[in-house]
Protein backbone atom coordinates (compact mmCIF):
# COMPACT_ATOMS: atom_id res chain seq x y z
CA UNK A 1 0.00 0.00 0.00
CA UNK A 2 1.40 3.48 -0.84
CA UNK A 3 1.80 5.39 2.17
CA UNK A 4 -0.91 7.64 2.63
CA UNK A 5 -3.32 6.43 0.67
CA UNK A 6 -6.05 3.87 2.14
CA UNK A 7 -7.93 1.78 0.57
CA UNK A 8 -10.61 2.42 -2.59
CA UNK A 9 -13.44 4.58 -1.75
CA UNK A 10 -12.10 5.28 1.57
CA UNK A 11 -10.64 8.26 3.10
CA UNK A 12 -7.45 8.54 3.61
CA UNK A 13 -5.97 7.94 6.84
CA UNK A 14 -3.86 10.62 9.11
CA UNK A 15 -1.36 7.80 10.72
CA UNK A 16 0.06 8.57 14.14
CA UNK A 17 3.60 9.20 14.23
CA UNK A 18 5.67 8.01 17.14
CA UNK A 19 9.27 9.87 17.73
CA UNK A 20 12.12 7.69 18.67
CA UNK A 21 15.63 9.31 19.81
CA UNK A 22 19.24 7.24 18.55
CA UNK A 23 21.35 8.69 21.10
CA UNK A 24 25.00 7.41 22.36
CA UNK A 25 29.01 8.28 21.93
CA UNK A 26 30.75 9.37 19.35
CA UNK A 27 31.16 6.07 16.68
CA UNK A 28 28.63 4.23 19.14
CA UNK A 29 26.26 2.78 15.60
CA UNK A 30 23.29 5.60 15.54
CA UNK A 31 23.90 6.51 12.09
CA UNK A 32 24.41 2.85 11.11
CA UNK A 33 21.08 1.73 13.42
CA UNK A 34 18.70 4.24 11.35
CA UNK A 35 20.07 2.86 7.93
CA UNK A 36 19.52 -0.20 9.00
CA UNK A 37 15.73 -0.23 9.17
CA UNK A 38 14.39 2.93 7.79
CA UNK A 39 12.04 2.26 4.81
CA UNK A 40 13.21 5.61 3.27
CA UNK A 41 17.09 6.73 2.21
CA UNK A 42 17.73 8.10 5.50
CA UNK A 43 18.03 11.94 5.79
CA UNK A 44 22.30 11.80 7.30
CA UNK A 45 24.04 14.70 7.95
CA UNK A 46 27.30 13.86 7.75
CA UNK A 47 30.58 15.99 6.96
CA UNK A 48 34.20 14.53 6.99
CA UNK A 49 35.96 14.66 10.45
CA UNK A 50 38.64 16.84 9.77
CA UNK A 51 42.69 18.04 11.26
CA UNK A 52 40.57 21.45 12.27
CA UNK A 53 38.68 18.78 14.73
CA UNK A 54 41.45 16.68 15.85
CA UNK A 55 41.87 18.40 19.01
CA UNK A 56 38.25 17.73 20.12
CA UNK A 57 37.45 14.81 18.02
CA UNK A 58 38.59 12.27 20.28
CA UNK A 59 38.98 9.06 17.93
CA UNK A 60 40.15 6.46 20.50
CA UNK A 61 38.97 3.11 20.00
CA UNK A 62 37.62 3.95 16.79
CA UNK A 63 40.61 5.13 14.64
CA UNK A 64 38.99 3.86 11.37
CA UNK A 65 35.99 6.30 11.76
CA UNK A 66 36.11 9.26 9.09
CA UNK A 67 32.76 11.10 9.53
CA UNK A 68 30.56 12.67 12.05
CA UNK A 69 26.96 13.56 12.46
CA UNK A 70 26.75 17.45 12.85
CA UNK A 71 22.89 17.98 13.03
CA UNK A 72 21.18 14.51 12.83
CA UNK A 73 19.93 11.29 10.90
CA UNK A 74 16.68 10.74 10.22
CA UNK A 75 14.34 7.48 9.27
CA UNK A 76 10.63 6.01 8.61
CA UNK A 77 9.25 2.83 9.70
CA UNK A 78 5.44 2.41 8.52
CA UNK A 79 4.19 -0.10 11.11
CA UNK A 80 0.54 0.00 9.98
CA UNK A 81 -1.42 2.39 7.68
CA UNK A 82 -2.44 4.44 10.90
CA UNK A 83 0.85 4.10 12.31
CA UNK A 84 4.12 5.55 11.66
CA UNK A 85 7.71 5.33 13.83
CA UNK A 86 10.25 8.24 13.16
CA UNK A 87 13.96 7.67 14.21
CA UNK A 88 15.97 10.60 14.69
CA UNK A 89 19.95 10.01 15.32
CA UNK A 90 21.33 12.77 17.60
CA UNK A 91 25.28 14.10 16.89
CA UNK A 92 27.41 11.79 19.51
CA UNK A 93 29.92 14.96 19.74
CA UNK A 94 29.71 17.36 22.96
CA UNK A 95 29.67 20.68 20.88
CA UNK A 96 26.78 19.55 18.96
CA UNK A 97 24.49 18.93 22.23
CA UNK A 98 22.72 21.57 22.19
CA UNK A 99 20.62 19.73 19.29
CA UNK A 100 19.53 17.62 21.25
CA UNK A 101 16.97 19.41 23.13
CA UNK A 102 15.05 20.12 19.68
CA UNK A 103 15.14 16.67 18.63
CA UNK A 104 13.72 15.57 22.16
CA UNK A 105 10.71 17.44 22.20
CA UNK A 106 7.87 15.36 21.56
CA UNK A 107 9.77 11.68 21.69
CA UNK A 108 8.11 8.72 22.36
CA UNK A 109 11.25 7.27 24.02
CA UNK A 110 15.24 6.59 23.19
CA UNK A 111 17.91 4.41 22.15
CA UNK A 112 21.14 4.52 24.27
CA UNK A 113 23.82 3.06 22.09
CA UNK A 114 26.23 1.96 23.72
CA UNK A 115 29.88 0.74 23.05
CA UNK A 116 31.91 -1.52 25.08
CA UNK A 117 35.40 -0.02 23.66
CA UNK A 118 34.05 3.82 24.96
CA UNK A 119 31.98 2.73 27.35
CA UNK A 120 32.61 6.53 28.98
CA UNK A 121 30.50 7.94 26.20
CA UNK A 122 27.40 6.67 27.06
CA UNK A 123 27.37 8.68 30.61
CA UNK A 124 26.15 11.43 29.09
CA UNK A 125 23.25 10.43 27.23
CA UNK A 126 22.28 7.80 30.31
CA UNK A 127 22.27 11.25 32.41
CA UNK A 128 20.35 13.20 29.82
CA UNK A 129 17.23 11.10 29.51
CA UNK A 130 17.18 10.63 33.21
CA UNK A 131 17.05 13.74 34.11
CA UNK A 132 14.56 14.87 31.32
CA UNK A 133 12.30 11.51 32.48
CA UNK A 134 12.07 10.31 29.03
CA UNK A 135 11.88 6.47 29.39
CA UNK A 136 15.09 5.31 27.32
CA UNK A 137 16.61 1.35 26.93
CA UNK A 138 20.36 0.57 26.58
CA UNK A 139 21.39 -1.15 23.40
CA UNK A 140 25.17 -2.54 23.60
CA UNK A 141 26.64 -2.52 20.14
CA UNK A 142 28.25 -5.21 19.46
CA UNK A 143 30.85 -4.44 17.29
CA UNK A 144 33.08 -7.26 15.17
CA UNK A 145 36.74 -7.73 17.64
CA UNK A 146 35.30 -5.84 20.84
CA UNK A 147 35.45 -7.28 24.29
CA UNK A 148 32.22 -9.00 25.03
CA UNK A 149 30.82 -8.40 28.29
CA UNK A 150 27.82 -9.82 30.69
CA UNK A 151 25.06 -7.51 30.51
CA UNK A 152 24.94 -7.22 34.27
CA UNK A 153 28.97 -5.98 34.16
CA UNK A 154 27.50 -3.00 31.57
CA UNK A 155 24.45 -2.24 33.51
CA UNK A 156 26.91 -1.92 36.64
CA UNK A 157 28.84 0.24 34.77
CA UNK A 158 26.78 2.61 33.68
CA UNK A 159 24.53 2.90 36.78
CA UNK A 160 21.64 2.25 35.39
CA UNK A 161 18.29 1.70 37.33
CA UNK A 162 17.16 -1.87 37.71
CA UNK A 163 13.82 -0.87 35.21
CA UNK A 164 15.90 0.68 32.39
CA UNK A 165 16.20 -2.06 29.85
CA UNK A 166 19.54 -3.30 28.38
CA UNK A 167 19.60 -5.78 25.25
CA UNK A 168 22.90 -6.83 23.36
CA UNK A 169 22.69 -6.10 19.55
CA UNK A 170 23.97 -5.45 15.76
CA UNK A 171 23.37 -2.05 14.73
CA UNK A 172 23.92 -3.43 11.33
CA UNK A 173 21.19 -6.14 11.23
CA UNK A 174 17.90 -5.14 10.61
CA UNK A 175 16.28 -7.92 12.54
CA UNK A 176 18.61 -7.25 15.38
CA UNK A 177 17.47 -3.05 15.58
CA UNK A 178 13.98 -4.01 15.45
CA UNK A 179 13.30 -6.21 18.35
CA UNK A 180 15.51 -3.17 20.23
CA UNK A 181 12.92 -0.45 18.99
CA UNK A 182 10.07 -3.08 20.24
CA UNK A 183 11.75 -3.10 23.75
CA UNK A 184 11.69 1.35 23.32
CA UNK A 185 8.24 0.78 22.88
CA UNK A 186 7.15 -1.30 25.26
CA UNK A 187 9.22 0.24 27.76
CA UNK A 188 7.92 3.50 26.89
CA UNK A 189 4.30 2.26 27.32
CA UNK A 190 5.22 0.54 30.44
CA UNK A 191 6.56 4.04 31.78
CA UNK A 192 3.22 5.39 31.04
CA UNK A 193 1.05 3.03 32.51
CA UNK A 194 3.57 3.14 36.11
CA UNK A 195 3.42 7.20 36.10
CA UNK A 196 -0.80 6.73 35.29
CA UNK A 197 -1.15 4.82 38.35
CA UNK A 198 0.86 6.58 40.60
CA UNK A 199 -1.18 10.11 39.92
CA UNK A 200 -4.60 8.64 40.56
CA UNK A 201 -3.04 6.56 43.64
């Protein structure tokens, strides 16, 4: 079916849209996570790192990486006709953080992306969403010749409460990023439901 359109004789329908945030380090995935499942070309905003932005660029751990997200990546999942899931990537550099408010406003819930190499870099996004109580789950990317940890080591690590979800995954595979935006969903439903019930209790 063509999005948009509904069936013969019918109106068309206005789908809800639901607003998911790709958040995480520098090199964490997010750009490769919204490629990966986005039924559009995704909207990337990329520019070549450059020796202007060596000195607060830190590479570390991922020496191979060559470009950078300076506003943010964008994607469409059409989950029904009345139902519609936008992914927006936010910039994983500190001078482009001010974004990130904008992008915020309105979203459903987030992705954490996480890797195990700059573990470090997920502090900061972990802290955002808490603070801003916008339900969020951990994804650990599990990139090809990293150290592979037990998901109670990495929740340890980054402090995370017990409810916050954490799932191990392939930013890469589409079947992979999927099942992690069900667990955004359902966690951000579950959030819901919990701050429902404790107003009318």
């Amino acid at each position: 079916m063509i999005f948009g359109r509904s069936e013969r004789g019918k109106p068309p329908v206005e789908p809800v849209t639901l607003k998911i945030l790709v958040a995480g380090g520098f090199g964490a995935g997010k750009t490769t996570l919204v490629g990966a499942v986005s039924e559009i070309r995704p909207l990337r905003t990329e520019e070549l790192l450059t020796e202007a932005g060596r000195p607060v660029d830190d590479i570390r751990g991922v020496e191979g990486k060559n470009t950078t997200t300076v506003a943010m990546d964008f994607g469409r999942i059409t989950l029904r006709e009345d139902l519609v899931l936008y992914l927006f990537g936010t910039p994983g550099q500190d001078r482009f953080w001010f974004l990130w408010d904008e992008l915020a406003t309105g979203a459903l819930g987030a992705v954490v992306l996480a890797d195990t190499r700059r573990l470090e870099d997920s502090f900061a996004a972990v802290d955002y969403f808490e603070r801003r109580s916008i339900p969020f789950l951990v994804g650990v990317n599990c990139f090809d010749g990293a150290a592979r940890y037990p998901s109670e080591s990495v929740r340890a690590a980054l402090d995370l409460d017990p409810n916050v979800p954490l799932v191990l995954c392939d930013a890469r595979n589409r079947e992979s990023v999927k099942e992690v935006l069900i667990g955004v969903v359902q966690h951000a439903m579950a959030y819901a439901a919990d701050r429902r019930a404790a107003v009318t209790t």
